[in-house]
Protein backbone atom coordinates (compact mmCIF):
# COMPACT_ATOMS: atom_id res chain seq x y z
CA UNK A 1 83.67 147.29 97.01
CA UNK A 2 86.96 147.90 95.01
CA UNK A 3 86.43 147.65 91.43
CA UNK A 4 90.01 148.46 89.98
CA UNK A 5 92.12 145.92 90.51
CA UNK A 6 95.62 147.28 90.34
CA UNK A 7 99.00 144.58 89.97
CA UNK A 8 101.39 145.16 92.69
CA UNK A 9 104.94 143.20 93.46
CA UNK A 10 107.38 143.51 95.91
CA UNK A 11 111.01 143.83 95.16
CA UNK A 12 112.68 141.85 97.69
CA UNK A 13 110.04 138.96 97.65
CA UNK A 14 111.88 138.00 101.22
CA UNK A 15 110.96 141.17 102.51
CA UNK A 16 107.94 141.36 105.44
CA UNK A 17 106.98 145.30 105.33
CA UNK A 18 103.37 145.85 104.94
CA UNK A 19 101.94 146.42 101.11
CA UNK A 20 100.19 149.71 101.09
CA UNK A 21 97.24 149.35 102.71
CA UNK A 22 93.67 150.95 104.06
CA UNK A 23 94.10 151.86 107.84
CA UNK A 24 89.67 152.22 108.05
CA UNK A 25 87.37 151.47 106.26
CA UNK A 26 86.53 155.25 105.58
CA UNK A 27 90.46 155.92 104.24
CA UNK A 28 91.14 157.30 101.08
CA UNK A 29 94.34 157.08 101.34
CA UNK A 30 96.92 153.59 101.93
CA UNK A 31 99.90 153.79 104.09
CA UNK A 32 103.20 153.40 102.20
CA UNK A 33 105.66 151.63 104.86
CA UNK A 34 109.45 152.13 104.48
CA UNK A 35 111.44 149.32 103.35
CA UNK A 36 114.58 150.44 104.80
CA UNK A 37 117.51 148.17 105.53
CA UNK A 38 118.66 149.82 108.39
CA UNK A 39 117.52 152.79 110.33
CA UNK A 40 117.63 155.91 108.23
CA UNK A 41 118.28 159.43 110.09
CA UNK A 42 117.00 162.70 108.72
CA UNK A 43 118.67 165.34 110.20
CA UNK A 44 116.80 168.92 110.21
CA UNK A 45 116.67 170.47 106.63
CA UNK A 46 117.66 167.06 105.04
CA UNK A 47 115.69 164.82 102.63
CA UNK A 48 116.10 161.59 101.74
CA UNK A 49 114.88 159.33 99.32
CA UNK A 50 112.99 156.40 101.32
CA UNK A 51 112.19 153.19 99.44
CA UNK A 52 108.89 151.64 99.53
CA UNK A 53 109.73 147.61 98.64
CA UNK A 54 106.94 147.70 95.83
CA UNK A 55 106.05 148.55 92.40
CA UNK A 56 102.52 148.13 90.47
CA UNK A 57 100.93 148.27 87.06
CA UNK A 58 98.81 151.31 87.16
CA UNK A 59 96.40 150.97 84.46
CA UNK A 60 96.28 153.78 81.70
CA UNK A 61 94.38 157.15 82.82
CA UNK A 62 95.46 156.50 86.56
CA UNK A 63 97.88 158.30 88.39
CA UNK A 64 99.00 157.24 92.34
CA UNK A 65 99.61 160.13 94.46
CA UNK A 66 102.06 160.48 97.09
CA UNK A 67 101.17 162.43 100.21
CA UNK A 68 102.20 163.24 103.01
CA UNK A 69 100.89 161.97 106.54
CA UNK A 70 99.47 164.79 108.71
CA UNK A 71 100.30 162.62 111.98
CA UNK A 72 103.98 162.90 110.50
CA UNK A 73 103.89 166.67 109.48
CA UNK A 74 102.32 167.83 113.08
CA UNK A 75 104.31 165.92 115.69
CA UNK A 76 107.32 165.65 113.70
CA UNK A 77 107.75 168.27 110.57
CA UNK A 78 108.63 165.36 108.59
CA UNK A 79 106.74 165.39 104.99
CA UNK A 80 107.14 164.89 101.21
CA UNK A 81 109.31 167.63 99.45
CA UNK A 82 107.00 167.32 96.16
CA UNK A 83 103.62 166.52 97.70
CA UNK A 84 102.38 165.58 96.24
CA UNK A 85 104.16 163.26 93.83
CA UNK A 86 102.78 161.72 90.92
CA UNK A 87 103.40 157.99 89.83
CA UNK A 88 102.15 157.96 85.93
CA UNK A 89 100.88 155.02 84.89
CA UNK A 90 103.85 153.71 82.66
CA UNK A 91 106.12 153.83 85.67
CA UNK A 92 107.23 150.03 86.75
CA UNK A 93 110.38 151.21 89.26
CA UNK A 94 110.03 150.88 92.67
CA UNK A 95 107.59 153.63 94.34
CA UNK A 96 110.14 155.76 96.85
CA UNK A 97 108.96 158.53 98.91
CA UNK A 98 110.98 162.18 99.14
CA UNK A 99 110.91 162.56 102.66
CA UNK A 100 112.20 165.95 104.25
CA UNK A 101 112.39 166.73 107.89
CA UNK A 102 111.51 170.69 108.09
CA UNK A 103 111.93 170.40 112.03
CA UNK A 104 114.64 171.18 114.26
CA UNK A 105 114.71 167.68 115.67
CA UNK A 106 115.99 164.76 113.54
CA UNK A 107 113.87 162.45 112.43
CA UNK A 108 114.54 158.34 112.57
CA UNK A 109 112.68 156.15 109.74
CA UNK A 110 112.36 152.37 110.85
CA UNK A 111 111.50 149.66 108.40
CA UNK A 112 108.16 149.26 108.49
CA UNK A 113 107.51 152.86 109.46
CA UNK A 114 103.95 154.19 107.69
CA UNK A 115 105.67 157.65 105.83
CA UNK A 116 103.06 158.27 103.08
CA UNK A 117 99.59 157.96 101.90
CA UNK A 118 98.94 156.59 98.18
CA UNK A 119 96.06 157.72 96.58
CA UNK A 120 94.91 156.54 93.24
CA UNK A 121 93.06 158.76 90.80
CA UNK A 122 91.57 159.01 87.44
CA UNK A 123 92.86 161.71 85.17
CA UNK A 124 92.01 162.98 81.69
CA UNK A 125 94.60 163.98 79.22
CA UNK A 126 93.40 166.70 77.57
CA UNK A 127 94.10 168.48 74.24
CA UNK A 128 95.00 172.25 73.70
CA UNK A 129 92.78 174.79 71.59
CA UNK A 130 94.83 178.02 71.25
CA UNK A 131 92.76 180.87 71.18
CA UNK A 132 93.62 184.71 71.27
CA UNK A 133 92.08 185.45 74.74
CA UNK A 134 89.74 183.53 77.17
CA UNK A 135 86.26 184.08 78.42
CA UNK A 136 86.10 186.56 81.77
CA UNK A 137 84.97 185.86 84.91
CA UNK A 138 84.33 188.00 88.09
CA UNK A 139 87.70 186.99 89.71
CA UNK A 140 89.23 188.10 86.64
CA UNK A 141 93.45 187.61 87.39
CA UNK A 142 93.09 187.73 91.05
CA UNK A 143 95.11 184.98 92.64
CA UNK A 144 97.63 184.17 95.70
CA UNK A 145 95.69 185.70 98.31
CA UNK A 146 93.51 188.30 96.68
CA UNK A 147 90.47 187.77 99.13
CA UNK A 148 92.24 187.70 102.05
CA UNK A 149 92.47 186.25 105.83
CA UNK A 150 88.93 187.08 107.17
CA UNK A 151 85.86 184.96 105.88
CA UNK A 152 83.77 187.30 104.79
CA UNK A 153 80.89 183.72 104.65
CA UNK A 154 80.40 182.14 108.45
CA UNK A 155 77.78 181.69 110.68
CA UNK A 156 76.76 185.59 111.12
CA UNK A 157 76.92 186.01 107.39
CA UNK A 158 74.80 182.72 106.61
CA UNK A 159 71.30 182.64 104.64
């Protein structure tokens, strides 16, 4: 069911906090757990840098992605200051998550604590072929909001 087979190893090989792991069967995403020492406080408008106890061996043309949780984001307004992050594939450090608490409450991080989802991805590299203009297209330079609010597709507009 999983073809890639990616390395992972912890880096306190005493340590008991959950590798990252499915949560369903239907999950694209694994839960990162903190491997925190002690208790870790985020105060409102404060990030810290929350380690994960692991590091893997991504192999070349994959890139793990760091996102946040949405449980975390609604009920608390905690989530990832960079979501989401990229780990590149020649990257053998420890995998820490940027957590930032953008409520008005603070926010307490346990060890063990699921903070992030990892995703892992294919990518292609890509080379560049300057050229003095680009094709046109309909939407032309539009961007940031150009069609607005209102669907202007739905169920009264369907064919």
């Amino acid at each position: 069911m999983y073809p890639l087979k990616v390395r992972i190893s912890r880096v306190n090989e005493q340590s008991n906090v959950p590798l990252p792991h499915y949560a369903t069967g239907g999950s694209a995403g694994m839960d990162i757990c903190a491997a925190v020492e002690s208790d870790v406080l985020i105060r409102p408008g404060e990030t810290v840098l929350v380690p994960s106890g692991f590091r893997m061996e991504l192999p070349q043309g994959y890139e793990a992605q760091v996102r946040p949780r949405s449980g975390l984001a609604f009920k608390h307004r905690v989530g990832i200051l960079n979501a989401p992050g990229t780990i590149d594939s020649d990257y053998r450090g420890e995998v820490k998550v940027i957590l930032t608490n953008f409520g008005s409450e603070a926010f307490t991080v346990r060890a063990g604590d699921r903070i992030a989802q990892l995703i892992i991805s294919k990518y292609e590299r890509i080379e560049w072929d300057e050229v003095a203009s680009v094709n046109e297209t309909t939407r032309g330079e539009g961007g940031f909001g150009h069609t607005g609010v209102v669907s202007t597709r739905g169920p009264q507009n369907a064919k």
